[in-house]
C-alpha atoms as a PDB file:
ATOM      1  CA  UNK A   1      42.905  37.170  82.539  1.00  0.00           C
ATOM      2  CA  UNK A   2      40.769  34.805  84.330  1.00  0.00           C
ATOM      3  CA  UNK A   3      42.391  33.145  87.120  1.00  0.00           C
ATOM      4  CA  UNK A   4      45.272  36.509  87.566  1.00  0.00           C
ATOM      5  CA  UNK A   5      45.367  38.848  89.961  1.00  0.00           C
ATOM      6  CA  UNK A   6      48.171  40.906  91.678  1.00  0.00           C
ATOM      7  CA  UNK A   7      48.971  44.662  91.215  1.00  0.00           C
ATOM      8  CA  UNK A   8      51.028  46.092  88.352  1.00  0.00           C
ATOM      9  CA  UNK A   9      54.937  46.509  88.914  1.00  0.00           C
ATOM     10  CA  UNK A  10      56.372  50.135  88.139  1.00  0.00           C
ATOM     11  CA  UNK A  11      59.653  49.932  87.070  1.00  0.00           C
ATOM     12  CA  UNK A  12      60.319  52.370  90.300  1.00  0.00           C
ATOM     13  CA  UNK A  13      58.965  49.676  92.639  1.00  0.00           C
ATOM     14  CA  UNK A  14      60.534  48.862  95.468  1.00  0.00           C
ATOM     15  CA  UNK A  15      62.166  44.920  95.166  1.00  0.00           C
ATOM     16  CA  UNK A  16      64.713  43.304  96.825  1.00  0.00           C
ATOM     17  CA  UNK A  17      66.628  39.973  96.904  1.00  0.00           C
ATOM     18  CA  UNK A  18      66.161  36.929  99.208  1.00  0.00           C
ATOM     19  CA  UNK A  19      69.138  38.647 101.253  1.00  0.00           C
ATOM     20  CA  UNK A  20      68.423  42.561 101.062  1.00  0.00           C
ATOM     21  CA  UNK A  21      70.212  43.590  98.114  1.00  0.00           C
ATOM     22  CA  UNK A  22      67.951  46.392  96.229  1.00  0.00           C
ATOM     23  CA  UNK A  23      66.673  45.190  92.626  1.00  0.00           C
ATOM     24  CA  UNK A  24      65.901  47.863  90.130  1.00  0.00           C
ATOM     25  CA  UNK A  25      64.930  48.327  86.517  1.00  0.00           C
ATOM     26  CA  UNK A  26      66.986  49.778  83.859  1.00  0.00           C
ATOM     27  CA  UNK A  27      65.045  53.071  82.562  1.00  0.00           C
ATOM     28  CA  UNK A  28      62.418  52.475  79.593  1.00  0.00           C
ATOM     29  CA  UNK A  29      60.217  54.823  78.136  1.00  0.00           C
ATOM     30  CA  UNK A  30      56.915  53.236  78.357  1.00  0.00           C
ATOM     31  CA  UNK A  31      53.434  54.696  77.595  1.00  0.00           C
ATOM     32  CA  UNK A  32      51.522  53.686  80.183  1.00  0.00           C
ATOM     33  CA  UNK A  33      52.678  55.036  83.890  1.00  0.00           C
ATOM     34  CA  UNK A  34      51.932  54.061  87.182  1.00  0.00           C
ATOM     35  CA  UNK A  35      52.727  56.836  89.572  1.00  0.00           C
ATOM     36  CA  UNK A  36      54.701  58.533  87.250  1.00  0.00           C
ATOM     37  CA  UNK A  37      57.186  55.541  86.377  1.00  0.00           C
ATOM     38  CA  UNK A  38      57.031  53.243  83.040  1.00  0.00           C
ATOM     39  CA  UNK A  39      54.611  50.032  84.025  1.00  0.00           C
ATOM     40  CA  UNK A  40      57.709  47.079  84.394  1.00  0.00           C
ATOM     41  CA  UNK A  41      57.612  44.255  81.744  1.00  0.00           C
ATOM     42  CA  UNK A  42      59.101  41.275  81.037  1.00  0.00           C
ATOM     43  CA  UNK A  43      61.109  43.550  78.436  1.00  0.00           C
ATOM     44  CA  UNK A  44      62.951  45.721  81.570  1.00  0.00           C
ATOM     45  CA  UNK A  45      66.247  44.610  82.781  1.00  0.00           C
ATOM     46  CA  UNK A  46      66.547  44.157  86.860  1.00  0.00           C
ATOM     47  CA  UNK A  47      69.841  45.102  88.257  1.00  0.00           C
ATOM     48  CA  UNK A  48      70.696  43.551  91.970  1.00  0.00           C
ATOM     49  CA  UNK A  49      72.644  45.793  94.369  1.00  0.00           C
ATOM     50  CA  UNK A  50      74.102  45.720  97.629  1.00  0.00           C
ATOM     51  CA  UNK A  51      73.570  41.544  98.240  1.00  0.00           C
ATOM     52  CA  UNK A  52      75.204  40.647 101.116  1.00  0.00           C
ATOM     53  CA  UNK A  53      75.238  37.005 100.152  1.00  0.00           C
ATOM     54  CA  UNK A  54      78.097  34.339 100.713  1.00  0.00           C
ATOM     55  CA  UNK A  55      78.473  30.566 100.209  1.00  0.00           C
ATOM     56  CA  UNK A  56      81.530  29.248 102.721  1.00  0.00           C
ATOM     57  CA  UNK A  57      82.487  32.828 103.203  1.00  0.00           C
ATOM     58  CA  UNK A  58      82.975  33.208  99.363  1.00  0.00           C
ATOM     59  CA  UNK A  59      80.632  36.095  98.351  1.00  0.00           C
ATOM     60  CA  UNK A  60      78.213  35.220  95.962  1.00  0.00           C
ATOM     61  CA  UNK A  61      75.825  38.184  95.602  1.00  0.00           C
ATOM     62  CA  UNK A  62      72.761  38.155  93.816  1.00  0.00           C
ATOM     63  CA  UNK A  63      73.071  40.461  90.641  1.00  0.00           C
ATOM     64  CA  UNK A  64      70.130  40.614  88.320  1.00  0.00           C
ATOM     65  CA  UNK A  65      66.201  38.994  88.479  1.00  0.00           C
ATOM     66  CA  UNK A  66      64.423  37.501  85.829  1.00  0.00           C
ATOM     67  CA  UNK A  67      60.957  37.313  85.737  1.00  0.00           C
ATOM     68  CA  UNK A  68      58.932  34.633  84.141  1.00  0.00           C
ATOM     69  CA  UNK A  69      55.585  36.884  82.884  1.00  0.00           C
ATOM     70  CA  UNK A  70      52.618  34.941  83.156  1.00  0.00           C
ATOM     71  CA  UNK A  71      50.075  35.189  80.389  1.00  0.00           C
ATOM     72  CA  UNK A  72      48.374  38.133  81.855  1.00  0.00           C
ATOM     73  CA  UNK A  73      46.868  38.933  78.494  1.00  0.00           C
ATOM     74  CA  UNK A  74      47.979  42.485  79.475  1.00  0.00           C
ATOM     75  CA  UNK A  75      50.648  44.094  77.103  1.00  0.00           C
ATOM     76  CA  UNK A  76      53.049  46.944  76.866  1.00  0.00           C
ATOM     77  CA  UNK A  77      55.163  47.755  73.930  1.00  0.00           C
ATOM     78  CA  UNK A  78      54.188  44.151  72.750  1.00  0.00           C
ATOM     79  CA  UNK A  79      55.959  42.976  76.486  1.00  0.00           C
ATOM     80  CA  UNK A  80      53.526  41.082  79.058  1.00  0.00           C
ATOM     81  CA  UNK A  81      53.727  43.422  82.178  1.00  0.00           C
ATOM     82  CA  UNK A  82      54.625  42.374  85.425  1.00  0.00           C
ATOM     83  CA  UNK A  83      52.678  41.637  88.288  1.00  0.00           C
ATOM     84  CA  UNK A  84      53.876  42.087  91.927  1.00  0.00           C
ATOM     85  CA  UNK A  85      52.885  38.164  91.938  1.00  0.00           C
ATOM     86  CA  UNK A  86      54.568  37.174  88.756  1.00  0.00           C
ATOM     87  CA  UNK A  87      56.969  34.620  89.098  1.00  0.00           C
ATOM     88  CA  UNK A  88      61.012  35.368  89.577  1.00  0.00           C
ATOM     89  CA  UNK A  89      64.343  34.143  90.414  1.00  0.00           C
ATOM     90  CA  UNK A  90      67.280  35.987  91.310  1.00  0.00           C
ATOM     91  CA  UNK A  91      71.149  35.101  89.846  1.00  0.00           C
ATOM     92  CA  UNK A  92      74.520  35.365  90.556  1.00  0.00           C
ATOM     93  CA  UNK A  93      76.673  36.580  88.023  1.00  0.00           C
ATOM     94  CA  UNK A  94      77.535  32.884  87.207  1.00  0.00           C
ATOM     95  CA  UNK A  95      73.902  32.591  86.938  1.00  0.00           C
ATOM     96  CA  UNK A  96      73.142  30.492  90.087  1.00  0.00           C
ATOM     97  CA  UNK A  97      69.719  30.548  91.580  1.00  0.00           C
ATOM     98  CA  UNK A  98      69.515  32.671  94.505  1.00  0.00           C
ATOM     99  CA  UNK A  99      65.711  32.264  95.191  1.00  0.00           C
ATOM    100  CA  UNK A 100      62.875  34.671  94.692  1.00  0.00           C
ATOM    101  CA  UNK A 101      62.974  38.042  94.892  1.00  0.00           C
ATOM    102  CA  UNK A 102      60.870  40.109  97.410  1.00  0.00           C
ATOM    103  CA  UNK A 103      58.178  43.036  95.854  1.00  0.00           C
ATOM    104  CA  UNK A 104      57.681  45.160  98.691  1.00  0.00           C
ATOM    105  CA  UNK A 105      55.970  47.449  96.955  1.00  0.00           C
ATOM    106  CA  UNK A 106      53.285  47.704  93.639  1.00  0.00           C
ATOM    107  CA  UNK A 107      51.121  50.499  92.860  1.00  0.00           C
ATOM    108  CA  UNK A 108      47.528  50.569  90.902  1.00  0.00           C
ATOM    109  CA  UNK A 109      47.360  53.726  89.922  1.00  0.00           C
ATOM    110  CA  UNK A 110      47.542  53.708  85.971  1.00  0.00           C
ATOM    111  CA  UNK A 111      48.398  56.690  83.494  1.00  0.00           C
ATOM    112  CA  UNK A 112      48.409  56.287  79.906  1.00  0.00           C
ATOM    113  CA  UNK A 113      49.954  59.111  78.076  1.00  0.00           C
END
């Protein structure tokens, strides 16, 4: 892990799009917790709600975020896990860029159960 650092995303954290909409990952049943929520990997699904974005007054909200795991070296379920620095874009539904997506929010409290 040398050169990686950031705290570990629960799927329950809170992230939002470039514009405000409300990203958040579908439900997995992970081993490891943090604060009581699976630990988020590049495995989980991010769903984009609420994006108030238009281009020329056409809306064109943000709808899902992928993340680009870095080689943490840190695994769940055989997924990398994300970081609240790991790398992300946000799409349209057309799958247009949007820009990154805001983590307000990471927790380092780990579980395993």
């Amino acid at each position: 892990m040398s050169g990686i650092s950031g705290n570990l995303l629960g799927a329950g954290a809170l992230v939002s799009c470039p514009h405000g909409g409300r990203a958040t990952a579908a439900a997995g049943g992970a081993a490891v917790h943090i604060g009581g929520v699976p630990v988020a990997t590049a495995a989980h699904t991010f769903t984009v709600t609420g994006c108030p974005h238009t281009v020329d007054g056409v809306p064109t909200p943000c709808v899902t975020v992928r993340w680009a795991a870095g080689e943490t070296g840190v695994t769940v379920g055989g997924a990398p896990v994300l970081l609240d620095t790991s790398a992300a874009q946000c799409f349209t539904a057309a799958s247009v860029p949007q820009g990154p997506p805001v983590v307000h929010s990471a927790q380092r409290e780990v579980s395993v159960r």
